[in-house]
Protein backbone atom coordinates (compact mmCIF):
# COMPACT_ATOMS: atom_id res chain seq x y z
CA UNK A 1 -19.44 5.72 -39.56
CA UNK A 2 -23.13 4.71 -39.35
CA UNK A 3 -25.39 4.46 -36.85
CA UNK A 4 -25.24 1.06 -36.62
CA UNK A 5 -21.40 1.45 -36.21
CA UNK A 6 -22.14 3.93 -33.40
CA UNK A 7 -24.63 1.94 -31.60
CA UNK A 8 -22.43 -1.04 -32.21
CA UNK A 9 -19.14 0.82 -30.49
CA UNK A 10 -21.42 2.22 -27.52
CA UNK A 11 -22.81 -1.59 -26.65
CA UNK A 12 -18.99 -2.65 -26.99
CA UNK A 13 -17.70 0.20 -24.75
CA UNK A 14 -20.49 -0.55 -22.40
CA UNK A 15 -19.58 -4.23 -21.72
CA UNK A 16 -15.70 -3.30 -21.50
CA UNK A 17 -16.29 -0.72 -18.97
CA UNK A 18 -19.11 -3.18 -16.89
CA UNK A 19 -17.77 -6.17 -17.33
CA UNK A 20 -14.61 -5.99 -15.24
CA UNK A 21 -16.87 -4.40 -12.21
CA UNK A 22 -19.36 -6.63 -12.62
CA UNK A 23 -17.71 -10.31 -13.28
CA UNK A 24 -16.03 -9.93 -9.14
CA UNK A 25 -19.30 -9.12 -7.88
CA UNK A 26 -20.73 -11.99 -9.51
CA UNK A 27 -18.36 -14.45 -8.94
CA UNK A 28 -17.52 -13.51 -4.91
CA UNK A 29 -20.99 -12.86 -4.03
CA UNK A 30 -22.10 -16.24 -3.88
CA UNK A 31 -18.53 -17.27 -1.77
CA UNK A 32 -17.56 -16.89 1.83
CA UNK A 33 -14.35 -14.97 1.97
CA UNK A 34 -11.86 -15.37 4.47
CA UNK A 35 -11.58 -13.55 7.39
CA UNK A 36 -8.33 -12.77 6.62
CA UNK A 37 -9.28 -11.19 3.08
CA UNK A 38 -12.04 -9.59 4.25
CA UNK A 39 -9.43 -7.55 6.90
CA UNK A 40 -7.53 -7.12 4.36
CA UNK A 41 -9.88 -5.64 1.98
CA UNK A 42 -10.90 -3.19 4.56
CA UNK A 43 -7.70 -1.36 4.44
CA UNK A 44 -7.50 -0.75 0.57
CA UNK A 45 -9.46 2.25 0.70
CA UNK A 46 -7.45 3.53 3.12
CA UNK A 47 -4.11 2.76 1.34
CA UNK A 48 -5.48 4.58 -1.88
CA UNK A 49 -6.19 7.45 -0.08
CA UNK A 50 -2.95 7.66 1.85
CA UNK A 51 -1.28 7.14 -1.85
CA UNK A 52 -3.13 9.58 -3.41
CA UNK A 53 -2.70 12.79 -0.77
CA UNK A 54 0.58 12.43 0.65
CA UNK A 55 2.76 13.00 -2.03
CA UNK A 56 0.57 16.07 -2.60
CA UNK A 57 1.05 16.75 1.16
CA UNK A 58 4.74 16.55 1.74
CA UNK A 59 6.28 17.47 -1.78
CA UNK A 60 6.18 21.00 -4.05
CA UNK A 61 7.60 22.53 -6.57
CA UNK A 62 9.03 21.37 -10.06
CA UNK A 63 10.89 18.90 -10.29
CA UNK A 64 9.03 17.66 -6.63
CA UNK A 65 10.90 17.80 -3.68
CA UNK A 66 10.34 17.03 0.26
CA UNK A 67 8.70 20.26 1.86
CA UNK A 68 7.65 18.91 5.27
CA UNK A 69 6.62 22.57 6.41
CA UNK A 70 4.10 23.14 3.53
CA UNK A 71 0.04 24.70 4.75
CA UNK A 72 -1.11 21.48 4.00
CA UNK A 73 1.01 19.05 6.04
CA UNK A 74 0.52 21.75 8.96
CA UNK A 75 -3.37 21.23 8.58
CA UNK A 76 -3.06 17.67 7.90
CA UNK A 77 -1.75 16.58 11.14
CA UNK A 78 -3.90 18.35 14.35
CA UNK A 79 -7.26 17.28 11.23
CA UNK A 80 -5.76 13.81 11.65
CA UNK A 81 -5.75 13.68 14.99
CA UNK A 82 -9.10 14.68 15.50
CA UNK A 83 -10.64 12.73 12.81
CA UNK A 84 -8.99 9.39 14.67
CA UNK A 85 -10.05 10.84 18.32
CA UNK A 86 -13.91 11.53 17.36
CA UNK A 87 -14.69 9.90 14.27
CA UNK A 88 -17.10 12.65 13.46
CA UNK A 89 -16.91 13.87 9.24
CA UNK A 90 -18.27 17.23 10.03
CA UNK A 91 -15.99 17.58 12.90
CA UNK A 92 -13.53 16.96 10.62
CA UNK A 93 -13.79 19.18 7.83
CA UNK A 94 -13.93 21.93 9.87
CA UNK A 95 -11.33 21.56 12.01
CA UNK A 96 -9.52 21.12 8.72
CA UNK A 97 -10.69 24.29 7.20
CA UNK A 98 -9.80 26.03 10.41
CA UNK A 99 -6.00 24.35 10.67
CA UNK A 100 -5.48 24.99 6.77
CA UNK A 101 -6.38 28.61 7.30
CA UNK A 102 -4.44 28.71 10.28
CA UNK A 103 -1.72 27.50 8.67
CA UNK A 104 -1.75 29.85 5.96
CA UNK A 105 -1.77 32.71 8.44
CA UNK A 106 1.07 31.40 9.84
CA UNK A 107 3.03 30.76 7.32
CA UNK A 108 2.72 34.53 5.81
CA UNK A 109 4.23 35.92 9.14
């Protein structure tokens, strides 16, 4: 390949990856939403998350099964809790360092 090849495949790649993020922005900028899309948007990171770390949270070994006593769903929980009671990040990551150790200790007894 040339470099004209090269720069021509690094332009293309570039407008594949920013078009799709940029053509939504452009287009729902200029619009009022909803109110009721705009709730509903709000939630989406939320549901990614959930989707992404509980199967990690409540399943192990190969092939995956249900282990509701694992470290992590121990920590997960009383770190939950807090992070809904005080809404505080820091707060959060430590009490969830502390409950995952915690668990870990108890879970070697």
């Amino acid at each position: 390949m040339s470099h004209r090849d090269y720069l021509l495949l690094l332009i293309a790649m570039g407008a594949v990856t920013y078009g799709p993020r940029w053509a939504p922005l452009f287009w729902l900028s200029r619009r009022q939403l909803p109110a009721w899309l705009m709730d509903w948007l709000a939630l989406v990171p939320a549901a990614i998350l959930s989707a992404l770390l509980l199967p990690e949270l409540i399943t192990s070994g190969s092939p995956r099964h249900i282990d509701p006593w694992r470290p992590e769903m121990l920590a997960a929980l009383p770190t939950l809790l807090f992070a809904l009671r005080t809404r505080s990040l820091a707060g959060t990551v430590l009490v969830g360092m502390f409950a995952y150790w915690l668990a870990g200790k108890l879970m070697a007894l």
